[in-house]
PDB file of N, CA and C in Angstrom:
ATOM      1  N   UNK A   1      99.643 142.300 -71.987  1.00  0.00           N
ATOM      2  CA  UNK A   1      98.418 141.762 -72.555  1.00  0.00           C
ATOM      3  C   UNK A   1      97.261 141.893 -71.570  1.00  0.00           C
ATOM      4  N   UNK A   2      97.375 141.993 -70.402  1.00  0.00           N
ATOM      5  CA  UNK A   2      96.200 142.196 -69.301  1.00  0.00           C
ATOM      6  C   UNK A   2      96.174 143.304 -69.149  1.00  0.00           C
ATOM      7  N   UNK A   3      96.480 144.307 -69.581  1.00  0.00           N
ATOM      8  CA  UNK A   3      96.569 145.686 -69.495  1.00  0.00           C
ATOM      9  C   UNK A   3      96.069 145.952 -70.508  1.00  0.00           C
ATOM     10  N   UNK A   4      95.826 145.487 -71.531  1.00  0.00           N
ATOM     11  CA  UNK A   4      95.061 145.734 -72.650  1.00  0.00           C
ATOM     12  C   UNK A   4      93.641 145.011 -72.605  1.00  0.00           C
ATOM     13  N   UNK A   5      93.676 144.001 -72.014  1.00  0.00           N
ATOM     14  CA  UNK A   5      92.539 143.374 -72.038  1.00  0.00           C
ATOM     15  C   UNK A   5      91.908 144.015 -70.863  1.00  0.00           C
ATOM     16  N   UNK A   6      92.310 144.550 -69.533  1.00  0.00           N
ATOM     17  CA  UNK A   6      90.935 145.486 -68.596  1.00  0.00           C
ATOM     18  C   UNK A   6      90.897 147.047 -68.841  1.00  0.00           C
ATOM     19  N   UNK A   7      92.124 147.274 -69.851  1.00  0.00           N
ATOM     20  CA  UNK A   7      91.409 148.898 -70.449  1.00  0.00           C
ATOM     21  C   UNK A   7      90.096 148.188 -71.596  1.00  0.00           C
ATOM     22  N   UNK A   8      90.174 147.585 -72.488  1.00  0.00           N
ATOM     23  CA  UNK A   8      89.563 147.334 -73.003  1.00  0.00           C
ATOM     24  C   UNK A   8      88.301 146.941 -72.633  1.00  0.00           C
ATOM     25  N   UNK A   9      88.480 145.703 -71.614  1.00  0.00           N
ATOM     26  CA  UNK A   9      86.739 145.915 -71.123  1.00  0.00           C
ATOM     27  C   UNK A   9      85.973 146.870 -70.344  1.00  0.00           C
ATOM     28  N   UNK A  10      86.915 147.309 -69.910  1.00  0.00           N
ATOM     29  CA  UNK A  10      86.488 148.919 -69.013  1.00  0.00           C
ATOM     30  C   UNK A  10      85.874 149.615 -69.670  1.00  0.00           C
ATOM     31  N   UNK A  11      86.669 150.234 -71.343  1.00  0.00           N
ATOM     32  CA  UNK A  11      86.014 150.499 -72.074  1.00  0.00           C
ATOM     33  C   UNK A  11      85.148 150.540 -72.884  1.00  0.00           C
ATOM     34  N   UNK A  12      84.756 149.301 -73.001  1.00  0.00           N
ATOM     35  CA  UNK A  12      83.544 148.622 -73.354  1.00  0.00           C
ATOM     36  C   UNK A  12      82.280 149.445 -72.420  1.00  0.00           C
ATOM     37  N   UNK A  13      82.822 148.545 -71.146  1.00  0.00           N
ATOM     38  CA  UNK A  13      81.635 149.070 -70.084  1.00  0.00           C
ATOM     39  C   UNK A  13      81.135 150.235 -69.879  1.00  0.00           C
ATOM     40  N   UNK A  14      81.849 151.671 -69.913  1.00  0.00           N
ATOM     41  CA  UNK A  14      81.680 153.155 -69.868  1.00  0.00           C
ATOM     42  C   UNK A  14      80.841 152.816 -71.692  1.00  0.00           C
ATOM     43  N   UNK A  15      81.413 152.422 -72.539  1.00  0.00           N
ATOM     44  CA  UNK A  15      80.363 152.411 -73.780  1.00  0.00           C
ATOM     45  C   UNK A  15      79.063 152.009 -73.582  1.00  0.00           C
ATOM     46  N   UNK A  16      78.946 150.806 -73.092  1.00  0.00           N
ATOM     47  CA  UNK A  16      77.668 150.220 -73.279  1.00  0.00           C
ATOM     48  C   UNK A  16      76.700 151.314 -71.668  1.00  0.00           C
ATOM     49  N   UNK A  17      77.224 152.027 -70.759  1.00  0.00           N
ATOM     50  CA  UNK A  17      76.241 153.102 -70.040  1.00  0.00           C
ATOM     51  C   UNK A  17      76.241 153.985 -70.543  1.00  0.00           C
ATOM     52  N   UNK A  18      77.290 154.327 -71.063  1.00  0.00           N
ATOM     53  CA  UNK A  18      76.727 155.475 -72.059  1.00  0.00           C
ATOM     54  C   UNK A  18      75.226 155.233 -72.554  1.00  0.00           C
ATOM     55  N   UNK A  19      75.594 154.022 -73.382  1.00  0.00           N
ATOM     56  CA  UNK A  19      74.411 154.097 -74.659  1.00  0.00           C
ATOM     57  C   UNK A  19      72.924 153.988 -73.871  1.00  0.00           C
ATOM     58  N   UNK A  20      73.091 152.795 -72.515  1.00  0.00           N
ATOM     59  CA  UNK A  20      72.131 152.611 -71.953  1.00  0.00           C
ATOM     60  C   UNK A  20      71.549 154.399 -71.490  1.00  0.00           C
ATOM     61  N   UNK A  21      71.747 155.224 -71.426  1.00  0.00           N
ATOM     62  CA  UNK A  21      71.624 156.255 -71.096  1.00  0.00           C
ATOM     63  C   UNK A  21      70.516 156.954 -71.579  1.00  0.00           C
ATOM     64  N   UNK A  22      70.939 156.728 -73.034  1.00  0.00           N
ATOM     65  CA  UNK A  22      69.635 156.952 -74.152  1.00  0.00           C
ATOM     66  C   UNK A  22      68.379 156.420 -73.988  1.00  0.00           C
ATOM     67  N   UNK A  23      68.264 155.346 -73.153  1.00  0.00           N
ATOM     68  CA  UNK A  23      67.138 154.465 -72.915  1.00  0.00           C
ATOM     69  C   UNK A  23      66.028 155.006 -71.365  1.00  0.00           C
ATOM     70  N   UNK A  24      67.111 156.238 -70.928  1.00  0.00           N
ATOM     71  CA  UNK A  24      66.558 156.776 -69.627  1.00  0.00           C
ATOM     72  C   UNK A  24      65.461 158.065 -69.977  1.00  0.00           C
ATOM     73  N   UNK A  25      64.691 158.197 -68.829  1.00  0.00           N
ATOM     74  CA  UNK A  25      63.902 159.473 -69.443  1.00  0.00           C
ATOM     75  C   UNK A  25      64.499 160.768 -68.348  1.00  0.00           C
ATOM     76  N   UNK A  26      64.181 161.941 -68.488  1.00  0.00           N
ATOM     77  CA  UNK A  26      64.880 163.245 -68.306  1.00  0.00           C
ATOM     78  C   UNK A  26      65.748 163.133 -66.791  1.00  0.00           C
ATOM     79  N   UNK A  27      64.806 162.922 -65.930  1.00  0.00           N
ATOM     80  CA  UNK A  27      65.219 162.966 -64.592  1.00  0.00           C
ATOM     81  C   UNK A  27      66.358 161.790 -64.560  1.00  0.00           C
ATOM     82  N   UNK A  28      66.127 160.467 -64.911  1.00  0.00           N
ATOM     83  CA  UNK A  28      67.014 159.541 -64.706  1.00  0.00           C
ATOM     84  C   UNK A  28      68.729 160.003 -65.448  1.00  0.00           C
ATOM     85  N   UNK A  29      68.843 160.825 -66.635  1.00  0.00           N
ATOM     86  CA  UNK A  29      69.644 161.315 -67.232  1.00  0.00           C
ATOM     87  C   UNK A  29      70.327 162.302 -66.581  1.00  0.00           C
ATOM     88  N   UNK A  30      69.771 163.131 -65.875  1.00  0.00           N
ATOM     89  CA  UNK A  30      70.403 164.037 -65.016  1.00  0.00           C
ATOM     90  C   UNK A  30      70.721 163.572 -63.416  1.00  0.00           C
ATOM     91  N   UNK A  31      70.186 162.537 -62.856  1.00  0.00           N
ATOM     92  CA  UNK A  31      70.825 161.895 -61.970  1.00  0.00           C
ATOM     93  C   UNK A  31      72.156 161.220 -62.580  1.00  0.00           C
ATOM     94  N   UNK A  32      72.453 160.771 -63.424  1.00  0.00           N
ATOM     95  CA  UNK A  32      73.464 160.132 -64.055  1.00  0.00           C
ATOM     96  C   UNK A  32      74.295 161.336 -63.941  1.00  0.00           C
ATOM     97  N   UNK A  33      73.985 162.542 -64.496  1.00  0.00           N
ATOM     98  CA  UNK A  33      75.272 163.109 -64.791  1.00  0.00           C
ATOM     99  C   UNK A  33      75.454 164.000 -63.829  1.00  0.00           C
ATOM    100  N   UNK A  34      74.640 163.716 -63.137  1.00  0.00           N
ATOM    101  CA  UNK A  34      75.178 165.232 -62.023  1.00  0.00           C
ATOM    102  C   UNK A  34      75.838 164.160 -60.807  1.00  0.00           C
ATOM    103  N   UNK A  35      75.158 162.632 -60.807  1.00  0.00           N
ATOM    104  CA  UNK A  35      76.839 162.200 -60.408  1.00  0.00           C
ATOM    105  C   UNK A  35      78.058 161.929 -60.424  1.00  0.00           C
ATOM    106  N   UNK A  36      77.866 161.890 -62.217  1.00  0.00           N
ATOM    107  CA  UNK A  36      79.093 161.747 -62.607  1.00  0.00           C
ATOM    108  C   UNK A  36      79.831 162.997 -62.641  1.00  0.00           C
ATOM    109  N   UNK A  37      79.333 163.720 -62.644  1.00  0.00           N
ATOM    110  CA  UNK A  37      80.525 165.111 -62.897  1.00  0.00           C
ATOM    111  C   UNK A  37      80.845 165.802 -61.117  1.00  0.00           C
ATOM    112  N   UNK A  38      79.957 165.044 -60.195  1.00  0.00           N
ATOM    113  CA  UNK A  38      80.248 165.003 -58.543  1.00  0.00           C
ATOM    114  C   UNK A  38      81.607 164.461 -58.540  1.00  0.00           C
ATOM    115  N   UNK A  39      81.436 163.010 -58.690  1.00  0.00           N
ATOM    116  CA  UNK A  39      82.394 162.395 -59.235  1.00  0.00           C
ATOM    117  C   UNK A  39      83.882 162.565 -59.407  1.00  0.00           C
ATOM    118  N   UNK A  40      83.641 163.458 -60.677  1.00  0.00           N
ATOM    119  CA  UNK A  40      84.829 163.497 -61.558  1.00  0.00           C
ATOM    120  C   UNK A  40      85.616 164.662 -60.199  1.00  0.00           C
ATOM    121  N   UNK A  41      84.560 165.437 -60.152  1.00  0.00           N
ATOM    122  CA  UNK A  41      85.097 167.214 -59.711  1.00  0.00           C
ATOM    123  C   UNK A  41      85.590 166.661 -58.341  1.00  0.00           C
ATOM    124  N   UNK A  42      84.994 165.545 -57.619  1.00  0.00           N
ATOM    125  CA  UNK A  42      85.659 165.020 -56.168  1.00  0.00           C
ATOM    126  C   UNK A  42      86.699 164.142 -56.408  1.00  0.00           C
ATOM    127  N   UNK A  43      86.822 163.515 -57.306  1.00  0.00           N
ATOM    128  CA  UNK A  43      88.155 162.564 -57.918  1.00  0.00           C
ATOM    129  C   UNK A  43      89.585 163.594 -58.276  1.00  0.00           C
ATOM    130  N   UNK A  44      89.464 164.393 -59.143  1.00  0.00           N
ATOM    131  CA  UNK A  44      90.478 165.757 -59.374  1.00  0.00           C
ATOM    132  C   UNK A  44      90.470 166.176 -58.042  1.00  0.00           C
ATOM    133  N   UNK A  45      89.560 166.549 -57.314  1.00  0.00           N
ATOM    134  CA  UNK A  45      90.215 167.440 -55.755  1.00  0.00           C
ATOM    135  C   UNK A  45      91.014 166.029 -55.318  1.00  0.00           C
ATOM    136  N   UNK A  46      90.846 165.179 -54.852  1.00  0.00           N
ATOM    137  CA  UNK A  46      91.543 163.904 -54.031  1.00  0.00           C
ATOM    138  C   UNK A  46      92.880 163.830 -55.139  1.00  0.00           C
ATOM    139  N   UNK A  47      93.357 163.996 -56.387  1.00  0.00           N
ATOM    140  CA  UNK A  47      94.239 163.566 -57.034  1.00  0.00           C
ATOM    141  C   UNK A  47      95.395 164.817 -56.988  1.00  0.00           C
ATOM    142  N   UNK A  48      94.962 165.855 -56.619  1.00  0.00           N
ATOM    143  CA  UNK A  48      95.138 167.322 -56.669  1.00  0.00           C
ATOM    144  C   UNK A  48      95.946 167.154 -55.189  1.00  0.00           C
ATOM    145  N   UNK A  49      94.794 167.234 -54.251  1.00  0.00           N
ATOM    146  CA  UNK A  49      95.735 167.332 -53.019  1.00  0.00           C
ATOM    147  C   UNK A  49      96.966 165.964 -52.541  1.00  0.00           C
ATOM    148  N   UNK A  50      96.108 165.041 -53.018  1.00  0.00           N
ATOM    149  CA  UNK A  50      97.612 164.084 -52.858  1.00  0.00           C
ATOM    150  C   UNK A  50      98.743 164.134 -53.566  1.00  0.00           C
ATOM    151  N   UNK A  51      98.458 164.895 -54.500  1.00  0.00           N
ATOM    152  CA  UNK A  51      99.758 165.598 -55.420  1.00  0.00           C
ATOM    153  C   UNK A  51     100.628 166.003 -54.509  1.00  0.00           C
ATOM    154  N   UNK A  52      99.612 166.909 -54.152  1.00  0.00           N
ATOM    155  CA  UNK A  52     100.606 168.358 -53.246  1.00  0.00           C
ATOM    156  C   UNK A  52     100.478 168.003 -52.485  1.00  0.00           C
ATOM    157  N   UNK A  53     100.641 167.140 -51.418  1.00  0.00           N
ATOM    158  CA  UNK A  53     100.571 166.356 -50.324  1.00  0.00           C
ATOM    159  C   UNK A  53     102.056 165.710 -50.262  1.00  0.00           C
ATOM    160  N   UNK A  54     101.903 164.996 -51.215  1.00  0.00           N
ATOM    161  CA  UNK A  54     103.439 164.705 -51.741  1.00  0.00           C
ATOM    162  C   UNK A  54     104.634 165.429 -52.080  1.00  0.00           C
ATOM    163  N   UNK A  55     104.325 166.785 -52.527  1.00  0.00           N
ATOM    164  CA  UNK A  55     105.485 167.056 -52.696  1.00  0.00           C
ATOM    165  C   UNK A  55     106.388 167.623 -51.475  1.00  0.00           C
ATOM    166  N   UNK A  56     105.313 167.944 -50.048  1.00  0.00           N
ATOM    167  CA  UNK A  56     106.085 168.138 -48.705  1.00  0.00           C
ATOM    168  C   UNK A  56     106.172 166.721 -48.261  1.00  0.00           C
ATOM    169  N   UNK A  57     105.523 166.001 -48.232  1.00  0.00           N
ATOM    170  CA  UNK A  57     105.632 164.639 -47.526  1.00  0.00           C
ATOM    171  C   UNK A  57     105.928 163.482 -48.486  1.00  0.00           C
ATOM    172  N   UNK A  58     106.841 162.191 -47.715  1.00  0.00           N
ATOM    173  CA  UNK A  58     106.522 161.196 -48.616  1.00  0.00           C
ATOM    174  C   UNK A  58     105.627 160.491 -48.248  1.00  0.00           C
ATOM    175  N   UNK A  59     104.840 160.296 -49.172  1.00  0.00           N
ATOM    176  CA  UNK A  59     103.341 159.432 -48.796  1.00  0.00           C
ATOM    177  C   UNK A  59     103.846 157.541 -49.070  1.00  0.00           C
ATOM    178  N   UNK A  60     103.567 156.849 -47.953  1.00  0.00           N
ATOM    179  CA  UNK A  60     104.079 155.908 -48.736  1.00  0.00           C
ATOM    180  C   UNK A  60     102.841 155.598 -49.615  1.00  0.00           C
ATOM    181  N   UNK A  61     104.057 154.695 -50.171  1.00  0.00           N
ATOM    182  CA  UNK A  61     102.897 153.589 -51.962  1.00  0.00           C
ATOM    183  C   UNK A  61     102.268 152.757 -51.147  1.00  0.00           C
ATOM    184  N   UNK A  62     102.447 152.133 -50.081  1.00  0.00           N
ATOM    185  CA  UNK A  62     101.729 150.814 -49.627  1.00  0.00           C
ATOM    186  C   UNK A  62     100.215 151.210 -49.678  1.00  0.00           C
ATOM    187  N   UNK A  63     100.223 152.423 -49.127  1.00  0.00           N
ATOM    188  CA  UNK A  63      98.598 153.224 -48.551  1.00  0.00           C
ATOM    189  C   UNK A  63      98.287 154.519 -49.433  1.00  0.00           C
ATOM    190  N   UNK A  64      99.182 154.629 -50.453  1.00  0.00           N
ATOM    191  CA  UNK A  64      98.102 155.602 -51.530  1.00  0.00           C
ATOM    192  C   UNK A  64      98.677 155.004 -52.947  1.00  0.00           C
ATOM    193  N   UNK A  65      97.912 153.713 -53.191  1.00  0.00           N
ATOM    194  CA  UNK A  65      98.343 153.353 -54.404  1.00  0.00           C
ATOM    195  C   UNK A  65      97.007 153.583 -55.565  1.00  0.00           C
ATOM    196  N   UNK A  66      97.476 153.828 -56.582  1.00  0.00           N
ATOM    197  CA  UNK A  66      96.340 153.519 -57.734  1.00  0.00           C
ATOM    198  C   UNK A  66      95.339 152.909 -56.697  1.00  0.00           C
ATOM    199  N   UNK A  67      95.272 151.907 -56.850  1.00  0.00           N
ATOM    200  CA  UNK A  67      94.367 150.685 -56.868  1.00  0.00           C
ATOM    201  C   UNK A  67      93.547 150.764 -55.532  1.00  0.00           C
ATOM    202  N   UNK A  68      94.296 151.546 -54.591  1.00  0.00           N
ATOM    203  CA  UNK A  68      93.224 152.234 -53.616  1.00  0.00           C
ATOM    204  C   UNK A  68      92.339 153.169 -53.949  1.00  0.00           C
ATOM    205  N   UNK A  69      92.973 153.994 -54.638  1.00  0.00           N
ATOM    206  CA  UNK A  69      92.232 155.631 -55.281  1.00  0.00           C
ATOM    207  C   UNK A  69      90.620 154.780 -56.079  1.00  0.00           C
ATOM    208  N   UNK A  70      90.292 153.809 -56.647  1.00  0.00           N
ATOM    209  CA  UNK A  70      89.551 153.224 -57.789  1.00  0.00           C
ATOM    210  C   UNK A  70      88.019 153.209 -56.816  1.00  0.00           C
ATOM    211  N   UNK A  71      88.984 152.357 -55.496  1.00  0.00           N
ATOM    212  CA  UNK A  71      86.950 152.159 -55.062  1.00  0.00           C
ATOM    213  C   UNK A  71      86.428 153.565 -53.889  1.00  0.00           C
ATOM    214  N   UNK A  72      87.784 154.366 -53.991  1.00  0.00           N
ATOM    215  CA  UNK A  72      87.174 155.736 -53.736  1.00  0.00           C
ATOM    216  C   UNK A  72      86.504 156.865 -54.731  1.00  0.00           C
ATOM    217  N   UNK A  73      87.061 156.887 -55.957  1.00  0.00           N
ATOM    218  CA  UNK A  73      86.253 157.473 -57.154  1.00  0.00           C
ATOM    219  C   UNK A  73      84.492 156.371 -57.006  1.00  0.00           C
ATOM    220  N   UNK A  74      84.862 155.061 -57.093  1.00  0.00           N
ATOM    221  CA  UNK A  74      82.981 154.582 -56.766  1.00  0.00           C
ATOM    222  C   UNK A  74      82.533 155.249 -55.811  1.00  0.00           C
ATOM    223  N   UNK A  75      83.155 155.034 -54.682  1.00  0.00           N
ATOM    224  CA  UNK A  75      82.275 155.855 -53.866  1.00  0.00           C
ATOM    225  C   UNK A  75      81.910 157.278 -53.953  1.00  0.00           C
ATOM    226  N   UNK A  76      82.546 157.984 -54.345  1.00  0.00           N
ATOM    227  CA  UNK A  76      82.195 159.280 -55.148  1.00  0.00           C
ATOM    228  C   UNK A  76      81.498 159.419 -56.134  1.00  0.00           C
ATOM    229  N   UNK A  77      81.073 158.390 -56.781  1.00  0.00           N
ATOM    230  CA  UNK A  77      80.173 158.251 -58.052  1.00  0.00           C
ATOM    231  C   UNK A  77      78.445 158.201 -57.086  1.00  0.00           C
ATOM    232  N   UNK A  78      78.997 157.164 -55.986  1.00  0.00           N
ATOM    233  CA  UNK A  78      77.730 156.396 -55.280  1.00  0.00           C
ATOM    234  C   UNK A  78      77.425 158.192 -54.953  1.00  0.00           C
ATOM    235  N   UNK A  79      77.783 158.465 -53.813  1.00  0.00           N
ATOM    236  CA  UNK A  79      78.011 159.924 -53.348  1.00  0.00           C
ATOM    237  C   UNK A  79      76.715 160.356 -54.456  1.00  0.00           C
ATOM    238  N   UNK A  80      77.838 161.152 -54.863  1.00  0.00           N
ATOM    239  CA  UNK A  80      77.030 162.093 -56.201  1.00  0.00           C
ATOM    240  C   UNK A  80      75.876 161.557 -56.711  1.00  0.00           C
ATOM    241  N   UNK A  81      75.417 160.450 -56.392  1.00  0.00           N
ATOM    242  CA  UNK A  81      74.062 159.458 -56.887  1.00  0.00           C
ATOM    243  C   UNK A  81      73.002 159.720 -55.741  1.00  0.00           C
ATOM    244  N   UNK A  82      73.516 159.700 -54.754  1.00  0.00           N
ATOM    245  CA  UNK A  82      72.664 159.718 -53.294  1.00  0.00           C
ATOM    246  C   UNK A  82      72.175 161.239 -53.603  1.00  0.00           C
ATOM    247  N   UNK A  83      73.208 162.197 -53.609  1.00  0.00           N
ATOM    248  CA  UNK A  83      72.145 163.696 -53.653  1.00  0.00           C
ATOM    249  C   UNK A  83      71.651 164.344 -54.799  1.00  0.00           C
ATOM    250  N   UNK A  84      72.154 163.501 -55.724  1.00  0.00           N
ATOM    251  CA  UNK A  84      71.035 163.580 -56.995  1.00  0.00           C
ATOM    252  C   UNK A  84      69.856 163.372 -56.845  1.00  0.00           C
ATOM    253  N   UNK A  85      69.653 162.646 -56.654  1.00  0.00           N
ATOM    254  CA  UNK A  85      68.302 161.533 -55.973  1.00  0.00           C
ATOM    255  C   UNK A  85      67.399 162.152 -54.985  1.00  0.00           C
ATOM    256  N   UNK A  86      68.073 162.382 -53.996  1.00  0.00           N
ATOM    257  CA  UNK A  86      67.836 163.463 -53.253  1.00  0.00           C
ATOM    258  C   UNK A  86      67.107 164.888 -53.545  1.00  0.00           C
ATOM    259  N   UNK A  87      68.292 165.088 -54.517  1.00  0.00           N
ATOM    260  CA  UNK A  87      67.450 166.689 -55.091  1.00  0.00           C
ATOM    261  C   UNK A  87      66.321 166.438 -56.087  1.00  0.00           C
ATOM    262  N   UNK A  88      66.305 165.288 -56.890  1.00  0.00           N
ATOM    263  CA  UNK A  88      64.851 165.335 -58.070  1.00  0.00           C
ATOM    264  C   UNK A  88      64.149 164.093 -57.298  1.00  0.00           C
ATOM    265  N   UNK A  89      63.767 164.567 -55.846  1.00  0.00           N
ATOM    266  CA  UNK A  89      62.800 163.562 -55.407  1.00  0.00           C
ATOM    267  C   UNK A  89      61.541 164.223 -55.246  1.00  0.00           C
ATOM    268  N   UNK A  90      60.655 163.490 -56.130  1.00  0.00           N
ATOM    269  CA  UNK A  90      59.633 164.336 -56.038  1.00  0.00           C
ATOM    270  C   UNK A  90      58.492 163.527 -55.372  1.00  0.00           C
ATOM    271  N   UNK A  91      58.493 162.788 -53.854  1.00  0.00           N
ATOM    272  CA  UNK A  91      57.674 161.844 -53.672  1.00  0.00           C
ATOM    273  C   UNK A  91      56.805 162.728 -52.869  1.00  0.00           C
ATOM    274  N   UNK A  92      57.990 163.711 -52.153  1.00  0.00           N
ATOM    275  CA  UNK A  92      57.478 164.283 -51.126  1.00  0.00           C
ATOM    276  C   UNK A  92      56.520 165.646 -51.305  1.00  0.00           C
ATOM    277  N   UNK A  93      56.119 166.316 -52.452  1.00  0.00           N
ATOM    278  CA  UNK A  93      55.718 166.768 -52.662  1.00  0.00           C
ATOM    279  C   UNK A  93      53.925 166.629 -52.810  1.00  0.00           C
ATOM    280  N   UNK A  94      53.127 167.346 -52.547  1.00  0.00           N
ATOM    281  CA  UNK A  94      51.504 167.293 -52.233  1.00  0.00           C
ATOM    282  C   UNK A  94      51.267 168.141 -53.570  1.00  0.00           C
ATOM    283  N   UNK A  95      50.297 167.439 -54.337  1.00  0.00           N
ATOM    284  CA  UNK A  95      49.530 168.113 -55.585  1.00  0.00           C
ATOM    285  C   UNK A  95      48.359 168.231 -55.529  1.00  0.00           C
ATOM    286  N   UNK A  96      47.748 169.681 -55.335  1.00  0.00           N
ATOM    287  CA  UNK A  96      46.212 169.398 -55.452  1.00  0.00           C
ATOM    288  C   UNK A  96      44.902 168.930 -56.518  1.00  0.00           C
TER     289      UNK A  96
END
């Protein structure tokens, strides 16, 4: 029953940014997704090599569990947010 109830609000939550999404204008929309797909593409490499990491070594569970992997995908979200940001910064630019 708690396994249903934090997929469920999880899922909620990815719903309701989604939608908030719609409420962003161009630049803010593409910071969103070009961290999220930073993200995703740095989450698959980390899930990838600890795969195969594992299959020569045993990794213990104490130190590569789920529940460690979670606030490293955030930080990979944060990541991918920082050089988004970065790249559509347009403060620094001089207009005549």
């Amino acid at each position: 029953m708690l396994t249903i109830v934090s997929v469920s609000a999880f899922a909620l939550f990815i719903y309701k940014f989604f939608r908030s999404i719609y409420f962003m204008d161009e630049v803010q929309i593409k910071h969103q997704m070009e961290a999220f797909v930073l993200a995703f593409a740095l989450g698959l490499l980390l899930l990838m090599t600890l795969g195969l990491i594992d299959l020569y070594l045993d990794l213990n569970p104490q130190d590569w569990n789920y529940r460690f992997l979670v606030p490293i995908f955030i930080l990979f979200y944060f990541i991918g947010l920082f050089i988004a940001k970065r790249k559509y910064n347009f403060e620094d630019e001089k207009f005549n």
